[in-house]
C-alpha atoms as a PDB file:
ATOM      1  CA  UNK A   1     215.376  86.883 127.716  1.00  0.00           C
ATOM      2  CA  UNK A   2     216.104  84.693 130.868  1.00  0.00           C
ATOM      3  CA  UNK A   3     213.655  82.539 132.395  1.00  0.00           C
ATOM      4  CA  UNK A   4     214.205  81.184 135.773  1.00  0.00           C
ATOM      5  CA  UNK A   5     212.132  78.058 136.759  1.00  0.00           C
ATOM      6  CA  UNK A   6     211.813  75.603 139.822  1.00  0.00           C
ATOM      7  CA  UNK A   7     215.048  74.020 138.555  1.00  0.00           C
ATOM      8  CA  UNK A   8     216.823  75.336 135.523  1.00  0.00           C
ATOM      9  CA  UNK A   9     217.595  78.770 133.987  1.00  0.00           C
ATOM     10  CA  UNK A  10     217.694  79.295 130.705  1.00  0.00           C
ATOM     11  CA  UNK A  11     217.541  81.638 127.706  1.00  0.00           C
ATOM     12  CA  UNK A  12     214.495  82.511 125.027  1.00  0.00           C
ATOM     13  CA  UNK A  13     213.739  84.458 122.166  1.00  0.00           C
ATOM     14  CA  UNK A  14     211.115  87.173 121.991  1.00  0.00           C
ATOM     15  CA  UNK A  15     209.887  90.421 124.133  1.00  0.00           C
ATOM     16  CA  UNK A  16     208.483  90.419 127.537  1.00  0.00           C
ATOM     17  CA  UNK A  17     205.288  91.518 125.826  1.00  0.00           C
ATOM     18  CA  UNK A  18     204.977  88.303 123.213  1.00  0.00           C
ATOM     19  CA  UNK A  19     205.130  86.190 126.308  1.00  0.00           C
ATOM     20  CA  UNK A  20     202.978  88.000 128.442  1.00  0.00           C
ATOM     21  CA  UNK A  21     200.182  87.884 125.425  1.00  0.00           C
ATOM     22  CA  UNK A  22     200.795  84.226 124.877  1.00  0.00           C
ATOM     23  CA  UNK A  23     200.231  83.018 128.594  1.00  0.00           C
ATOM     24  CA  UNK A  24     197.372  84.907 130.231  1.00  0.00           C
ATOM     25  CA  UNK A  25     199.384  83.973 133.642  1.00  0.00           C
ATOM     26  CA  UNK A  26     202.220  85.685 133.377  1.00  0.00           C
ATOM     27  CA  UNK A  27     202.412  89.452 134.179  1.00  0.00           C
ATOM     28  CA  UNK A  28     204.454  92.248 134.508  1.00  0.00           C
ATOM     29  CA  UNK A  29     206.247  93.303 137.739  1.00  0.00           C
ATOM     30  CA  UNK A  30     208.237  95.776 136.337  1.00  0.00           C
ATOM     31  CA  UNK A  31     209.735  96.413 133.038  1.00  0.00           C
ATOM     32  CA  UNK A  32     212.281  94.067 132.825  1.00  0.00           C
ATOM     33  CA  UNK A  33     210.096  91.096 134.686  1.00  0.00           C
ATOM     34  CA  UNK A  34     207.003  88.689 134.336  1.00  0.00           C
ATOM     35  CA  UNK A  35     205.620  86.962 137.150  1.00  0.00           C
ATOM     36  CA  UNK A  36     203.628  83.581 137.213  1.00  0.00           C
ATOM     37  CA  UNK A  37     200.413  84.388 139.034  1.00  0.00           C
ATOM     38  CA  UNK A  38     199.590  80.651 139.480  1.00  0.00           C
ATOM     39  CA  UNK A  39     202.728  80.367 141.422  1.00  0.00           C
ATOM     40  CA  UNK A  40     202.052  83.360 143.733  1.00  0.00           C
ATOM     41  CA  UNK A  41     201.667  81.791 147.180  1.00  0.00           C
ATOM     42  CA  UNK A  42     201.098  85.334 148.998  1.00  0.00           C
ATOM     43  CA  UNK A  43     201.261  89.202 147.795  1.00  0.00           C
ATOM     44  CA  UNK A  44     201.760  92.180 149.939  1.00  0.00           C
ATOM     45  CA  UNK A  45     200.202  95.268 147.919  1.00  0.00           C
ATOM     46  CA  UNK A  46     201.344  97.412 150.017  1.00  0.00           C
ATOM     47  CA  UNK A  47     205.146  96.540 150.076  1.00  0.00           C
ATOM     48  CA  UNK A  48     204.970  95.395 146.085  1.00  0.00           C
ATOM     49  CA  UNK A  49     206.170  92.192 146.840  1.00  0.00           C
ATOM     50  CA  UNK A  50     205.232  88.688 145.300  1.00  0.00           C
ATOM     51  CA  UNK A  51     206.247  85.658 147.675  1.00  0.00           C
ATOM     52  CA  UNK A  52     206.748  81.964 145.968  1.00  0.00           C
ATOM     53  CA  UNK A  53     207.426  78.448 147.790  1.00  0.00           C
ATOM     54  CA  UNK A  54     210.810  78.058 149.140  1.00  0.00           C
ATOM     55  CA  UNK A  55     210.866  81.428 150.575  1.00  0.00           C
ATOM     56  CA  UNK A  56     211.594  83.492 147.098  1.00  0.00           C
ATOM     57  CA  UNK A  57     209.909  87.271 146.147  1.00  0.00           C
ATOM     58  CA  UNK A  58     209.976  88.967 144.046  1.00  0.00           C
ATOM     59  CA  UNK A  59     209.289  93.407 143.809  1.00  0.00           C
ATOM     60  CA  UNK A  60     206.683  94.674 142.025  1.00  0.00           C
ATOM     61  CA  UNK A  61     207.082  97.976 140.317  1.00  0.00           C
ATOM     62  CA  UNK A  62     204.460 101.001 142.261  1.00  0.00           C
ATOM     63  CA  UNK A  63     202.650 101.176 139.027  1.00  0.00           C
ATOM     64  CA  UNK A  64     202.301  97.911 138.502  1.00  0.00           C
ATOM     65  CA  UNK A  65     200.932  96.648 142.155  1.00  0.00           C
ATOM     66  CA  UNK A  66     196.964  97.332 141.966  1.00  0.00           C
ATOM     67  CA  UNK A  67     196.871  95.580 138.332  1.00  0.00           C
ATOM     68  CA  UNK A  68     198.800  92.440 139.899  1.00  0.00           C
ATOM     69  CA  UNK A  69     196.573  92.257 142.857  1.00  0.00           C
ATOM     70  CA  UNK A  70     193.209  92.242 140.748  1.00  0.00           C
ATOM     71  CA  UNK A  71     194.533  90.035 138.626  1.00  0.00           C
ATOM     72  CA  UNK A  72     195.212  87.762 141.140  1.00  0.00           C
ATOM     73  CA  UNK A  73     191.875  88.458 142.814  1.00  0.00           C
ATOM     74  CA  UNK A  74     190.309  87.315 139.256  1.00  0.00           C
ATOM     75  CA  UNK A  75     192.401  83.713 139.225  1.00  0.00           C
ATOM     76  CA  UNK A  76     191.457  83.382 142.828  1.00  0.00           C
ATOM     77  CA  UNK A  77     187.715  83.727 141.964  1.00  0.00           C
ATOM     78  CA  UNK A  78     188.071  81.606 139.096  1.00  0.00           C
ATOM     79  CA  UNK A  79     188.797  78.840 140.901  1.00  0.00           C
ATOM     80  CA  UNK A  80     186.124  79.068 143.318  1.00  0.00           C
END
């Protein structure tokens, strides 16, 4: 698996699904892709996109888009 971070890029061991159980953050945007939902800085639902700092986005599969927006909603109200 390839991760790509602020700065580097690099390569791990294991299944989409190990990491997504071992960091409640992480989610899936599709079935080859985890997104960091503490590093979301805006989502459009509608369009199934996920927008990060420095201008990067990410798709989000159809199926996928109402279980990344209420999981978002649930971080959001965490921190409040």
């Amino acid at each position: 698996m390839r991760v790509y971070a602020k700065n580097k890029v690099f390569d791990c061991l294991g299944t989409l699904k190990d990491y997504e159980k071992r960091y409640p953050s992480l989610v899936p945007a599709d079935r080859q892709s985890l997104i960091n939902l503490d590093a979301v800085q805006n989502y459009d639902e509608k369009k199934g996109i996920a927008y990060f700092d420095q201008g990067v986005a990410h798709s989000v599969a159809v199926r996928r888009r109402r279980s990344v927006m209420l999981k978002l909603n649930a971080t959001k109200n965490d921190l409040a």
